[in-house]
N, C-alpha and C. Protein backbone atom coordinates (compact mmCIF):
# COMPACT_ATOMS: atom_id res chain seq x y z
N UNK A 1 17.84 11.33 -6.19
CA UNK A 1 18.52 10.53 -7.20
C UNK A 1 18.75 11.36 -8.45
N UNK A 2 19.18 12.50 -8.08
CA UNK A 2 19.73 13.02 -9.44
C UNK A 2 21.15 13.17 -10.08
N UNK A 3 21.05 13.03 -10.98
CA UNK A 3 22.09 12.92 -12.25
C UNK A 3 22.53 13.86 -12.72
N UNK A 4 23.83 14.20 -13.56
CA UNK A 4 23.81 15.45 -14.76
C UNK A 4 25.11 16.52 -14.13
N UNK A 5 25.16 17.74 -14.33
CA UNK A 5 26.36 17.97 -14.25
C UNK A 5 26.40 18.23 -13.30
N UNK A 6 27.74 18.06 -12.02
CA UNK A 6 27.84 18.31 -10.72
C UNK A 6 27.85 20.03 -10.44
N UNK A 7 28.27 20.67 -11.25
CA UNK A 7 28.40 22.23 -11.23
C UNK A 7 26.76 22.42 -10.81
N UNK A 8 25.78 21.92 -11.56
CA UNK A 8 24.68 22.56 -11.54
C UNK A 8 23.53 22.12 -10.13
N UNK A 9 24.41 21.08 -9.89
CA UNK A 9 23.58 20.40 -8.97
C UNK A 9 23.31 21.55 -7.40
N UNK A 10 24.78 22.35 -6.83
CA UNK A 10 24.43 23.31 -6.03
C UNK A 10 23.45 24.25 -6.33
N UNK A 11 22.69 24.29 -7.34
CA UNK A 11 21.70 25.38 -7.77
C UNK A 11 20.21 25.17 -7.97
N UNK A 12 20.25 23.40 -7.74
CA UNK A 12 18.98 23.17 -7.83
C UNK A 12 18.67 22.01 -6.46
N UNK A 13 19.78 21.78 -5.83
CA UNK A 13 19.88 20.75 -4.45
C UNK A 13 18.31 21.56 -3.62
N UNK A 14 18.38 22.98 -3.23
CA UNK A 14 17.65 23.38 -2.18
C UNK A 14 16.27 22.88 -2.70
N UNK A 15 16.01 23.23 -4.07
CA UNK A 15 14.15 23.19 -4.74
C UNK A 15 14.16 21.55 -4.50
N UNK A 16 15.33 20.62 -5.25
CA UNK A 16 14.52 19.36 -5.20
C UNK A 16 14.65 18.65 -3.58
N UNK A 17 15.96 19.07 -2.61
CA UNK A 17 15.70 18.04 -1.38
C UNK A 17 14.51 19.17 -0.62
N UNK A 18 14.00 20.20 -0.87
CA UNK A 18 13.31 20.76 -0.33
C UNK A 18 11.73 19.81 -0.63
N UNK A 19 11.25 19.28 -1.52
CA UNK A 19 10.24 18.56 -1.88
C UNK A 19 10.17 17.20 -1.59
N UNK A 20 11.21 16.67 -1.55
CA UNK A 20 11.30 15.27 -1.43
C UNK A 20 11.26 14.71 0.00
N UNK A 21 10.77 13.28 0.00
CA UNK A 21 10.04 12.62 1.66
C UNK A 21 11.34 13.08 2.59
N UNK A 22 11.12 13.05 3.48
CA UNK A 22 12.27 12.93 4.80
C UNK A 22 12.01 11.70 5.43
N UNK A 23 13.33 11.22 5.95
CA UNK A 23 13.11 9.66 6.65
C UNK A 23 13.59 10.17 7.85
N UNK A 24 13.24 9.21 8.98
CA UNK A 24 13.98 9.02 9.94
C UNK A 24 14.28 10.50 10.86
N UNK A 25 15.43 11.41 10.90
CA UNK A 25 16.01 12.04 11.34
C UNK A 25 15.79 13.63 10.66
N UNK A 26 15.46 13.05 9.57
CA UNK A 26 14.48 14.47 8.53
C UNK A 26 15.99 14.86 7.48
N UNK A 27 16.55 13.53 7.24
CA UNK A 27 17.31 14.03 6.13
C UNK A 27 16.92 13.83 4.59
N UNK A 28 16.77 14.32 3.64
CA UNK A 28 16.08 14.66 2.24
C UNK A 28 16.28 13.03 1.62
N UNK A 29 15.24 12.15 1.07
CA UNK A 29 15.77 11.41 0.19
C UNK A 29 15.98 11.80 -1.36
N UNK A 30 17.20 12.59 -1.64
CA UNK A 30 17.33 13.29 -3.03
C UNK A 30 18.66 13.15 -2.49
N UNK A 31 19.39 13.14 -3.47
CA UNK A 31 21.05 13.92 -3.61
C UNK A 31 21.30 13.74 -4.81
N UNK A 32 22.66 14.15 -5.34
CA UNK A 32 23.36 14.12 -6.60
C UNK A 32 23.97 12.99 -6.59
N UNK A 33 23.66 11.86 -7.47
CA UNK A 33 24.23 10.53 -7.79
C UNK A 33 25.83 10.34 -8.79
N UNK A 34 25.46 10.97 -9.45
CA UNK A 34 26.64 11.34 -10.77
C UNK A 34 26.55 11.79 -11.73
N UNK A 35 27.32 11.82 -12.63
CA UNK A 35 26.60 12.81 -14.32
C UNK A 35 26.26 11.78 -14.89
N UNK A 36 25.69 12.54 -15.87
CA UNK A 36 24.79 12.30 -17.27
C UNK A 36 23.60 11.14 -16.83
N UNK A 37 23.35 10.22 -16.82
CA UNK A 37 22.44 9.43 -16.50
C UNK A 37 22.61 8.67 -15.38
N UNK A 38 23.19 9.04 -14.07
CA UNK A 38 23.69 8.40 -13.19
C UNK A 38 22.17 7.96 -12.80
N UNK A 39 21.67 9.54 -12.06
CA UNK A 39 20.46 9.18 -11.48
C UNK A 39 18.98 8.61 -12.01
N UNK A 40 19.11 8.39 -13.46
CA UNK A 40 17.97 7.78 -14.22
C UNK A 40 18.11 6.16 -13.72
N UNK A 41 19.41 5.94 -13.99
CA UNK A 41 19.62 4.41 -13.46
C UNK A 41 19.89 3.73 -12.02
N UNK A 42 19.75 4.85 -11.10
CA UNK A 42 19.58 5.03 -9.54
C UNK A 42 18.36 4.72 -9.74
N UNK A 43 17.57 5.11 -10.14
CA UNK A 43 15.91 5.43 -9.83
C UNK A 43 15.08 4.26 -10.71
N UNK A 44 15.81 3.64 -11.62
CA UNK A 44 15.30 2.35 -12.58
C UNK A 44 15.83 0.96 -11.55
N UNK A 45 16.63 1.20 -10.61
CA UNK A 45 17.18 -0.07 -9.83
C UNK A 45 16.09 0.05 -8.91
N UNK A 46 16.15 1.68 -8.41
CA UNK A 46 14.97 1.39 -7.31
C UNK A 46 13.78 1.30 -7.35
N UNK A 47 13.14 1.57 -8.74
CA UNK A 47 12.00 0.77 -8.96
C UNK A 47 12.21 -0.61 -9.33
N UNK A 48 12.66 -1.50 -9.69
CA UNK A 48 12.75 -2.65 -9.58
C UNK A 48 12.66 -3.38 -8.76
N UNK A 49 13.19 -2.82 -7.33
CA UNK A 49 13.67 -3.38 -5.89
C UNK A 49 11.94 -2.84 -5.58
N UNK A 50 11.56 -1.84 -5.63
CA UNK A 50 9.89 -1.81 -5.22
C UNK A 50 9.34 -2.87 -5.65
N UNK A 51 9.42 -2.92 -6.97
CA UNK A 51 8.38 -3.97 -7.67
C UNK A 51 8.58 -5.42 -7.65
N UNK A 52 9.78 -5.48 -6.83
CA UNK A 52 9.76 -6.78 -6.29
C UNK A 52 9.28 -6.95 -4.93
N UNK A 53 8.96 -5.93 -4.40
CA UNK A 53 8.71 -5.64 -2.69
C UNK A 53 7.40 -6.28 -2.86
N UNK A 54 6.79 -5.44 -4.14
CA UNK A 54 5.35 -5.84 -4.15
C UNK A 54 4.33 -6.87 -4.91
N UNK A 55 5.19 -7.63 -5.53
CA UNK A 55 5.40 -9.04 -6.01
C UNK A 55 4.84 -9.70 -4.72
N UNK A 56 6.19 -9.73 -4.12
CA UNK A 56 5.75 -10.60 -2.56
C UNK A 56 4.92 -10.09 -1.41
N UNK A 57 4.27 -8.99 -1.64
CA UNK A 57 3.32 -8.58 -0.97
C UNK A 57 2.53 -9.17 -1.46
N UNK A 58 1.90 -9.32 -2.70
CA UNK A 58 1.30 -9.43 -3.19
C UNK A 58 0.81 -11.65 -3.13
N UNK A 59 2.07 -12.09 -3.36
CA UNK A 59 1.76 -13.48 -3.10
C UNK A 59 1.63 -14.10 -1.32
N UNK A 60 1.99 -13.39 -0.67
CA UNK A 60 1.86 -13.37 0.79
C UNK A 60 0.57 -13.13 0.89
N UNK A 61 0.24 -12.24 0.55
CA UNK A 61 -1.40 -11.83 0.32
C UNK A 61 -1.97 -13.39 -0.19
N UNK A 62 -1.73 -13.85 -1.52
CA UNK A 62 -2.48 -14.77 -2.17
C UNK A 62 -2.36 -15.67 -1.28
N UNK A 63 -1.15 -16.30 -0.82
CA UNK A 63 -0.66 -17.55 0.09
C UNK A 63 -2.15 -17.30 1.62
N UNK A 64 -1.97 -15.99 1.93
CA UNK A 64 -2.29 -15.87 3.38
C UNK A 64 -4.17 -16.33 2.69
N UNK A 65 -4.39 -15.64 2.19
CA UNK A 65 -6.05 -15.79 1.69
C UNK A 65 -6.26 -17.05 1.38
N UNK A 66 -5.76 -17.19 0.30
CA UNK A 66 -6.29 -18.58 -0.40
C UNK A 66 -5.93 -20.10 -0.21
N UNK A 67 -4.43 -19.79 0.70
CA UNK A 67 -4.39 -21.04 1.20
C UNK A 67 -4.33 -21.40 2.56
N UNK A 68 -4.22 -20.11 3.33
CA UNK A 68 -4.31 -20.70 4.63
C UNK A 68 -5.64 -20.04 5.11
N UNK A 69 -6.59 -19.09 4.49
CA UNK A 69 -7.70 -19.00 4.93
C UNK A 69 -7.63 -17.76 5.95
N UNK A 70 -6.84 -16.94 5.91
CA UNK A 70 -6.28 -16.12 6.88
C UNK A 70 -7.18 -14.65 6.47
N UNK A 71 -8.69 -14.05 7.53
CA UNK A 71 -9.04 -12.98 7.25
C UNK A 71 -8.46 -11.89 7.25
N UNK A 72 -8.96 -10.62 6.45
CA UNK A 72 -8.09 -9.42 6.52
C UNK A 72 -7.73 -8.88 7.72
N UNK A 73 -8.43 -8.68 8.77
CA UNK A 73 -8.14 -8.52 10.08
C UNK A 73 -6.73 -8.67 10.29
N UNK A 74 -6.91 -10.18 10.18
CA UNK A 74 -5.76 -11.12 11.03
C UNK A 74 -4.64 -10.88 9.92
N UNK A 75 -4.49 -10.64 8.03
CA UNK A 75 -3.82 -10.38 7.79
C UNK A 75 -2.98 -9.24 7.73
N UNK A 76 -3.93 -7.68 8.44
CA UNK A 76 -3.02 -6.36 8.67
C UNK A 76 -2.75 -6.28 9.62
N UNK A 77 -3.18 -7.11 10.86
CA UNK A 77 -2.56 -7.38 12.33
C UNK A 77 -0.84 -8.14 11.86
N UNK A 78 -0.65 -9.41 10.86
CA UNK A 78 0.54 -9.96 10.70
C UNK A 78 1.48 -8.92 9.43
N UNK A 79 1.06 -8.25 8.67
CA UNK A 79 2.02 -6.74 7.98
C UNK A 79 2.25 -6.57 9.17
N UNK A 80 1.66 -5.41 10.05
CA UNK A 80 1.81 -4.79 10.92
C UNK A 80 3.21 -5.36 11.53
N UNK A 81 3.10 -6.38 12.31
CA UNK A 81 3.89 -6.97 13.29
C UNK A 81 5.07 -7.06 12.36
N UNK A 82 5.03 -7.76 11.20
CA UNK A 82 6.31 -7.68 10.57
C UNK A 82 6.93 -6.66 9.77
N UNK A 83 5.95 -5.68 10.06
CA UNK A 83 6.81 -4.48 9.69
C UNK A 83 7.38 -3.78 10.80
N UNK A 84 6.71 -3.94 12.28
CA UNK A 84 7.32 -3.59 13.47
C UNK A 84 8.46 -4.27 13.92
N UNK A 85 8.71 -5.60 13.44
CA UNK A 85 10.40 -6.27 14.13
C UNK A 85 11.16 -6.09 13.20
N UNK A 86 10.99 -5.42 12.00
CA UNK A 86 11.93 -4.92 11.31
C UNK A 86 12.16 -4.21 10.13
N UNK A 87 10.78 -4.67 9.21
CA UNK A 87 10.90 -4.84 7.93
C UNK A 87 10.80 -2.80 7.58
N UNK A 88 10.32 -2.35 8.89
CA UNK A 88 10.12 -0.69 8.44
C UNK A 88 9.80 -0.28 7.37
N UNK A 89 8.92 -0.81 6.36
CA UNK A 89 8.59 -0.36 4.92
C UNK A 89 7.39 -0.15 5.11
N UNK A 90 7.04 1.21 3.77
CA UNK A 90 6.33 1.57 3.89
C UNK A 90 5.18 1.22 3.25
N UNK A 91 5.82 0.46 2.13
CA UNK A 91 4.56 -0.47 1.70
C UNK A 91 4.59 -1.90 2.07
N UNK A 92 4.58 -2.26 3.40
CA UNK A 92 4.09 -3.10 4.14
C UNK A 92 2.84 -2.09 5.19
N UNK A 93 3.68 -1.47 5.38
CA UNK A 93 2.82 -0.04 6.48
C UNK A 93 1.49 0.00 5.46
N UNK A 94 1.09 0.70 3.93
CA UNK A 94 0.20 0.76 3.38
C UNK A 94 -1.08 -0.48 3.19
N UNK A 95 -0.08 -1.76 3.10
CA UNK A 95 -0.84 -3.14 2.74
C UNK A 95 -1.81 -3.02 4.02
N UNK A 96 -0.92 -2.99 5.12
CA UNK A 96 -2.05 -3.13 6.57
C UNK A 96 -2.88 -2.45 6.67
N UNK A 97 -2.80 -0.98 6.26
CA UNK A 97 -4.01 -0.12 5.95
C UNK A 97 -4.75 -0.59 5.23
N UNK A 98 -4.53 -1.14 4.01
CA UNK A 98 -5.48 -1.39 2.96
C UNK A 98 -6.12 -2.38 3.00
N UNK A 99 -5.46 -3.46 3.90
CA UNK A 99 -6.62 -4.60 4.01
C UNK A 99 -7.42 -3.85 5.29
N UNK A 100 -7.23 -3.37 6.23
CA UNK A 100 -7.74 -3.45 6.69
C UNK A 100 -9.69 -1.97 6.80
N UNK A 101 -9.05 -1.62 5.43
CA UNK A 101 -10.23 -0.38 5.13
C UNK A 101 -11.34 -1.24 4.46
N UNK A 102 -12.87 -0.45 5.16
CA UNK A 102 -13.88 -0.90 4.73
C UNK A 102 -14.27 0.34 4.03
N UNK A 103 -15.15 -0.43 2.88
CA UNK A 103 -16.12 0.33 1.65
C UNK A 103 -17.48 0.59 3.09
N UNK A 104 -17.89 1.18 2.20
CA UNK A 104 -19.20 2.45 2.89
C UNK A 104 -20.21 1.44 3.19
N UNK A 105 -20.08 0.22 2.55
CA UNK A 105 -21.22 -0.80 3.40
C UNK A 105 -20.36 -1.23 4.55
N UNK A 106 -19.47 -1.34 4.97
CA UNK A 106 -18.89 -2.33 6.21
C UNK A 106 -18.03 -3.29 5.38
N UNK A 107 -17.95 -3.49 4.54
CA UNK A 107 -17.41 -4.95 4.02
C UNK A 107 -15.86 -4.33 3.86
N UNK A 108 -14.78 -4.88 3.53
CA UNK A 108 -13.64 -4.86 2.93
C UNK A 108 -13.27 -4.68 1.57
N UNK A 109 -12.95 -3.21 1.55
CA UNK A 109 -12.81 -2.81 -0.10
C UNK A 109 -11.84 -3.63 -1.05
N UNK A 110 -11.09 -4.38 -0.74
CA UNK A 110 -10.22 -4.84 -0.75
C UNK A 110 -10.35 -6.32 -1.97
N UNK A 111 -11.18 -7.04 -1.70
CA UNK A 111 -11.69 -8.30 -2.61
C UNK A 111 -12.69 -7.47 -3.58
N UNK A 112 -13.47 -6.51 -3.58
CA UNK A 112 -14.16 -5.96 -4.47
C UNK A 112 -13.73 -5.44 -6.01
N UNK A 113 -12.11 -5.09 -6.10
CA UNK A 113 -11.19 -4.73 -7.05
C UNK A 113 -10.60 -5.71 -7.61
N UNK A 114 -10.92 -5.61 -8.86
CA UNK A 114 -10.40 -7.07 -9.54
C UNK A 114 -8.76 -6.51 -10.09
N UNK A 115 -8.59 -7.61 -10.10
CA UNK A 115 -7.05 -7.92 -10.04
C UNK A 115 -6.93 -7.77 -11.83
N UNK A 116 -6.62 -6.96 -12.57
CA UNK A 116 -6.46 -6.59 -13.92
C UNK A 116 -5.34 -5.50 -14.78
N UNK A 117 -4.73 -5.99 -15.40
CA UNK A 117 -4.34 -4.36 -15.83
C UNK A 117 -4.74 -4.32 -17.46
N UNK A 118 -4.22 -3.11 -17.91
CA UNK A 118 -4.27 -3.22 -19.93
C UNK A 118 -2.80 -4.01 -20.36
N UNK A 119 -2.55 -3.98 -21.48
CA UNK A 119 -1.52 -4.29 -22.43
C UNK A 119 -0.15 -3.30 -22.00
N UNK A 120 -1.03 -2.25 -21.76
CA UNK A 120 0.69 -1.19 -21.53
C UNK A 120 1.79 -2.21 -21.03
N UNK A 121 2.99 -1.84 -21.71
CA UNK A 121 4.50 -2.19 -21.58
C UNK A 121 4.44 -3.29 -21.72
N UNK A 122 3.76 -4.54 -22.16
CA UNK A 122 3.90 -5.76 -22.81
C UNK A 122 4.38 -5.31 -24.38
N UNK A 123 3.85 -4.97 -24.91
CA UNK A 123 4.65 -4.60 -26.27
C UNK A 123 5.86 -3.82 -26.11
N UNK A 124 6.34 -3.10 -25.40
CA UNK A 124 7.37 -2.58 -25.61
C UNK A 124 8.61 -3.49 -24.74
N UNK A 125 7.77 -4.52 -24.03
CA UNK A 125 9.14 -5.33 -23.65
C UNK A 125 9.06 -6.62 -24.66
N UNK A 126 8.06 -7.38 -25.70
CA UNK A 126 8.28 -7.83 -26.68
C UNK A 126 9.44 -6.96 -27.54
N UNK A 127 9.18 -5.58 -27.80
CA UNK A 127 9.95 -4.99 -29.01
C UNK A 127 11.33 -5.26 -28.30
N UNK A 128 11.74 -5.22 -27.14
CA UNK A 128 13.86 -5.50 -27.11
C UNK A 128 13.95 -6.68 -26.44
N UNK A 129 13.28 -7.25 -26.10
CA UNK A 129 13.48 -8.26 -25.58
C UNK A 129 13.24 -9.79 -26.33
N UNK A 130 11.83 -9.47 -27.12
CA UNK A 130 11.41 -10.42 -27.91
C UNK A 130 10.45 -11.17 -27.01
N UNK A 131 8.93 -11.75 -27.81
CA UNK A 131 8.26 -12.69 -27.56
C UNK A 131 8.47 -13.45 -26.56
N UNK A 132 8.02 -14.00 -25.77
CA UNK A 132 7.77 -15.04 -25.37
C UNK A 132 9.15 -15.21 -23.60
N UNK A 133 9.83 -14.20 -23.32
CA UNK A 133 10.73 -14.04 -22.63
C UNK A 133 10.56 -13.74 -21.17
N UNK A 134 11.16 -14.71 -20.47
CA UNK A 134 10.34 -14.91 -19.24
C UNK A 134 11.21 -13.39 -18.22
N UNK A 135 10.45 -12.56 -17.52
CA UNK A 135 10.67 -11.28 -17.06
C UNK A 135 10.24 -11.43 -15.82
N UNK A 136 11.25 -11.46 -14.42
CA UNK A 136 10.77 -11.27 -13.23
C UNK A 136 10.72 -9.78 -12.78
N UNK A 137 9.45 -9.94 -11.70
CA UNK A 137 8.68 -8.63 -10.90
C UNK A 137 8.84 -7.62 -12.31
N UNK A 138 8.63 -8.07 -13.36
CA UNK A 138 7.94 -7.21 -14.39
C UNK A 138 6.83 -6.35 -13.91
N UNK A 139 6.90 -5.00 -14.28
CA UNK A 139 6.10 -4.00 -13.63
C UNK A 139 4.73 -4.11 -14.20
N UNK A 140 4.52 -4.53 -15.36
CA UNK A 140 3.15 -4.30 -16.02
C UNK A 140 2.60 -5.55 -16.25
N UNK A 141 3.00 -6.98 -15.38
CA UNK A 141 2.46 -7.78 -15.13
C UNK A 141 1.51 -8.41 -14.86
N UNK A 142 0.57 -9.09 -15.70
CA UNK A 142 -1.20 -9.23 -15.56
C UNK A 142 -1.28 -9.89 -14.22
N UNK A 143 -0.09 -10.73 -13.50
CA UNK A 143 -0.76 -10.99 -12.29
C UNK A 143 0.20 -10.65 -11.09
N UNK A 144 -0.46 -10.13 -10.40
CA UNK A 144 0.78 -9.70 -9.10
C UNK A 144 1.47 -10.92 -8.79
N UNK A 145 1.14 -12.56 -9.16
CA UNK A 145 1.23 -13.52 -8.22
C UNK A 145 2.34 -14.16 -8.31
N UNK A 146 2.99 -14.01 -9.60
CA UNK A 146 3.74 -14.64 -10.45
C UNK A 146 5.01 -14.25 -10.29
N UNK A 147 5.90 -15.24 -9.92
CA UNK A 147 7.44 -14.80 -10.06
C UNK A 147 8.20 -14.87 -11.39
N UNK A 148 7.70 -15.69 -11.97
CA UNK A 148 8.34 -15.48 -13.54
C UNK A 148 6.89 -15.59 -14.09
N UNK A 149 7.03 -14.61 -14.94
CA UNK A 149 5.88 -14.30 -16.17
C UNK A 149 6.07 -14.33 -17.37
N UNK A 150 5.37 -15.50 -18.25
CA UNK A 150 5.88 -15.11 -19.80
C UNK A 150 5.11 -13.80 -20.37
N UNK A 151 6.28 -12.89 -20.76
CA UNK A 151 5.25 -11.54 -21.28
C UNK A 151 4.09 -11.39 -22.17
N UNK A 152 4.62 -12.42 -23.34
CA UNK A 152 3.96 -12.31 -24.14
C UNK A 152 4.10 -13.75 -25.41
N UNK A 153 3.32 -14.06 -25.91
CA UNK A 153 3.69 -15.30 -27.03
C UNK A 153 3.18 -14.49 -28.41
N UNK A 154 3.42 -13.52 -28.40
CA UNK A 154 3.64 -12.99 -29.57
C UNK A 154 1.72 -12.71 -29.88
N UNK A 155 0.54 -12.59 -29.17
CA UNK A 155 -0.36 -12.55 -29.46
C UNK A 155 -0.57 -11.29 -29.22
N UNK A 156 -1.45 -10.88 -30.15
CA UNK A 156 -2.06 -9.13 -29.80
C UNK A 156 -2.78 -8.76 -28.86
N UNK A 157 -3.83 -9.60 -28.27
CA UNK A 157 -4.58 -9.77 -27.49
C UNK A 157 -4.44 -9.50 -26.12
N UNK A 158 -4.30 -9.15 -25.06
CA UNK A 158 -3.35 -9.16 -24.05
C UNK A 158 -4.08 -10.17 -23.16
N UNK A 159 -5.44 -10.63 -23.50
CA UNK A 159 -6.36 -11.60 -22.54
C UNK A 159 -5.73 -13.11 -22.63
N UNK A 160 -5.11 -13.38 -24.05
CA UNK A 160 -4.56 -14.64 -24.11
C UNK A 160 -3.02 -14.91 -23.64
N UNK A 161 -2.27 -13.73 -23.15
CA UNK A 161 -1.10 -13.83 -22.71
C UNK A 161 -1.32 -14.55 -21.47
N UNK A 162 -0.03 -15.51 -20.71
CA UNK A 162 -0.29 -16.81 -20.18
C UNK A 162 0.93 -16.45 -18.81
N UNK A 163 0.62 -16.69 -17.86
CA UNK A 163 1.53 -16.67 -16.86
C UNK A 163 1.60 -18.23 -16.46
N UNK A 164 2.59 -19.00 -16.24
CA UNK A 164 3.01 -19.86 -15.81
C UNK A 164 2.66 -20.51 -14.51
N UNK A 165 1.97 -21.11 -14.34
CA UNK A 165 1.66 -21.67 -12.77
C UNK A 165 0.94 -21.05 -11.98
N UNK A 166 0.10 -20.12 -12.48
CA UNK A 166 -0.66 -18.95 -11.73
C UNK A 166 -2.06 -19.09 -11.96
N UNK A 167 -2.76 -19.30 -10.80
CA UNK A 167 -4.10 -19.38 -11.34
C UNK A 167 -4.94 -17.86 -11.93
N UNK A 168 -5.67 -18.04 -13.07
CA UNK A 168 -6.45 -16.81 -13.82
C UNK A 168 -7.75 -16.02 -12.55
N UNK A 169 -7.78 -16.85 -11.50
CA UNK A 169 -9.02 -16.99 -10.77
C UNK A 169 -8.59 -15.00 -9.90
N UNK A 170 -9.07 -14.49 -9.49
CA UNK A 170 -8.69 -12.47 -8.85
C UNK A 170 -8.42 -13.30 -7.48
N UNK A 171 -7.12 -12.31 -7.06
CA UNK A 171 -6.83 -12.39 -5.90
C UNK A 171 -7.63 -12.17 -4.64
C-alpha cells in the first residue's frame, strides 16, 4: 500500500514487496496505490475493515461464552469451521489458536487477561471530533463488545467513560 511519486516507486518495489506477507500463490501484498497520500489512506481503510473484523470476533466470543455457555474447545472447533467454508481470515485462524492455548497450569490463558486498555486515542478523537460522539469499531475502545461507543463525556478519567449497553463485567 504505498503512495508518493510513481517514478520512485520502481526503485524501492523490490526492498518493500520483498518483505511483505505473500498470500495464496506467493504474490507480494504491497504495490504502488497512487501519489502523495494515496497509500496512507489505503492502509487507514484497511485498518478500519480489521478493526471491525475484530469487533465481531470479539462479540461472537462474548455471545458464544456468556450467553450460550459455549467452552473454548467447542468455541476454536466453530472459528475453525467457519473459517474453513469460507471466511479464510487470518484472524479468525489466530482466535482458534488462542482460545484454544493453555497457560503452564493446563487451564486456558485466555479468561485470565482482563479485558482493559489506557486512555490512548480517546483524547485525540475528543480533540476533532468532540466529546461525547458516538464512534464505531473505534480502535482504542475500552470494550471490544460494543458496536457504538460513546468515546468520551468530556471526563479526564478514562475509568468513568461509558459504553452504551455493554456490560463493565471482562469478557
Amino acid at each position: 500500500m504505498q503512495g508518493g511519486n510513481k517514478e520512485a516507486w520502481p526503485h524501492i518495489k523490490a526492498i518493500f514487496q520483498g518483505i511483505t506477507v505473500k498470500v495464496g500463490t506467493g504474490g507480494p501484498c504491497c504495490d504502488w496505490v497512487g501519489d502523495e497520500w494515496a497509500g496512507h489512506i489505503v492502509k487507514m481503510v484497511h485498518n478500519r475493515i480489521e478493526y471491525g473484523d475484530m469487533q465481531l470476533i470479539c462479540e461472537a466470543y462474548h455471545l458464544m461464552k456468556n450467553v450460550l455457555g459455549v467452552e473454548h474447545e467447542e468455541m476454536a472447533k466453530a472459528f475453525e469451521e467457519w473459517n474453513r467454508i469460507g471466511l479464510e481470515s487470518f484472524l479468525i485462524e489466530i482466535t482458534a489458536n488462542i482460545l484454544k492455548f493453555q497457560d503452564t497450569d493446563g487451564k486456558y490463558l485466555l479468561p485470565k487477561i482482563r479485558d482493559s486498555v489506557g486512555a490512548e486515542g480517546h483524547r485525540e478523537v475528543d480533540r476533532h471530533l468532540g466529546p461525547g460522539v458516538r464512534c464505531p469499531c473505534h480502535p482504542h475502545q475500552r470494550s471490544g463488545l460494543c458496536s457504538m461507543l460513546i468515546i468520551s463525556e468530556g471526563r479526564e478519567d478514562p475509568s468513568q467513560q461509558k459504553a452504551e449497553g455493554i456490560s463493565k463485567d471482562p469478557v
